[in-house]
Protein backbone atom coordinates (compact mmCIF):
# COMPACT_ATOMS: atom_id res chain seq x y z
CA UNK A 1 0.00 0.00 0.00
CA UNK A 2 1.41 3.49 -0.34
CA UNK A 3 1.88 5.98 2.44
CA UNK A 4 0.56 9.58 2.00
CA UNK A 5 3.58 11.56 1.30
CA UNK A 6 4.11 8.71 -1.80
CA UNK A 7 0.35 9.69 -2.82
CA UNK A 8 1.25 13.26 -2.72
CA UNK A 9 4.30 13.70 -4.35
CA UNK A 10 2.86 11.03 -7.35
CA UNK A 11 -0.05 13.81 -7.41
CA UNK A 12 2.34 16.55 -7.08
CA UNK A 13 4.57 14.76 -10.51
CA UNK A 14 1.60 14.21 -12.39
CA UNK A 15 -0.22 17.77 -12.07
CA UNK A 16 3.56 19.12 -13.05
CA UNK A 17 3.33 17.22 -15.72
CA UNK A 18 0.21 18.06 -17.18
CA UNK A 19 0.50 22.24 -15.92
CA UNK A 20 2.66 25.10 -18.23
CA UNK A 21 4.02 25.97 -14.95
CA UNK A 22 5.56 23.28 -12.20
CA UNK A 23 4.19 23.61 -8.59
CA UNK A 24 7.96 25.88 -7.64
CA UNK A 25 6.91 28.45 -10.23
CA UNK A 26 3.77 28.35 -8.86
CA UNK A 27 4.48 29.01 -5.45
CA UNK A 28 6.83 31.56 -6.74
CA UNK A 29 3.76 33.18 -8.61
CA UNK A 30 1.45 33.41 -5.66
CA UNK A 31 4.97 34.77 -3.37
CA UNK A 32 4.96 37.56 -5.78
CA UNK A 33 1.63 37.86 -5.37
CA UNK A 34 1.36 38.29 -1.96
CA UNK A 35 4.25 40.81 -1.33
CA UNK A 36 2.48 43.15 -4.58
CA UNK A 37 -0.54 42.93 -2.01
CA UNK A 38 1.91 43.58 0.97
CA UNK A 39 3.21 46.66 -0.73
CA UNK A 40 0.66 48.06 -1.93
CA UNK A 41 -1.16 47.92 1.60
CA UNK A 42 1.68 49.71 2.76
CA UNK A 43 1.39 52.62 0.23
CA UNK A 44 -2.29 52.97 1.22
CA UNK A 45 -1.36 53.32 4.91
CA UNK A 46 1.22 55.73 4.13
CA UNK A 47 -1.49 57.82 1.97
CA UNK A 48 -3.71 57.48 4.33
CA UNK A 49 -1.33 59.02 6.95
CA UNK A 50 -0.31 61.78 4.97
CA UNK A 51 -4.06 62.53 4.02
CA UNK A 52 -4.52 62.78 8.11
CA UNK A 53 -1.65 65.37 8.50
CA UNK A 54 -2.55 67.34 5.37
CA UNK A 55 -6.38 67.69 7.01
CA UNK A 56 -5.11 68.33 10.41
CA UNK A 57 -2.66 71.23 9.30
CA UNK A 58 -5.27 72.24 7.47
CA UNK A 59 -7.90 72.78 10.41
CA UNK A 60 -4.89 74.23 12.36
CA UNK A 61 -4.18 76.87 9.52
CA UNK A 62 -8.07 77.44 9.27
CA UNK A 63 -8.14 78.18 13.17
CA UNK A 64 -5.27 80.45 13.07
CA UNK A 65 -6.89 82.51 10.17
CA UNK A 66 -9.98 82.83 12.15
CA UNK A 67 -8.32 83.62 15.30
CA UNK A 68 -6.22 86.29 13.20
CA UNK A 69 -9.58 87.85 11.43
CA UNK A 70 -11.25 87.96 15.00
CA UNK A 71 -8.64 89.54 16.30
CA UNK A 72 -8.11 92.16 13.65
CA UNK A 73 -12.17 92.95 13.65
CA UNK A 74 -11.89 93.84 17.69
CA UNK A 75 -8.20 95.83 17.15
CA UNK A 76 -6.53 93.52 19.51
CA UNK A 77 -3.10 93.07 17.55
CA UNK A 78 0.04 90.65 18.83
């Protein structure tokens, strides 16, 4: 009788055999894959940072100019 890693490395021949691309490549292919997906999540978290500090300096510089144009309209000048 054969033993299970005998079964799967007869499977594991046979579906090379019959594929364009051998089960290496393969893995290969879906390593590739899954560090595209890795860096690309990372380049969304970094946008996604900088999008947070752009709006945040940009309520800051909104406050300021309000604070500035209150001040102005009641003459109180620093």
């Amino acid at each position: 009788m054969i033993n299970e890693t005998e079964f799967r490395e007869i499977i594991r021949d046979e579906l090379d055999l019959r594929s364009r691309i051998d089960v290496d490549e393969h893995d290969e292919h879906h390593a590739f894959i899954q560090s595209f997906i890795d860096r690309e999540n990372r380049k969304q978290a970094i946008y996604q940072t900088v999008v947070t500090q752009v709006a945040g300096w940009g309520i800051v510089v909104i406050l300021a100019w309000i604070g500035k144009t209150v001040a102005n309209k009641f003459g109180v000048y620093y």
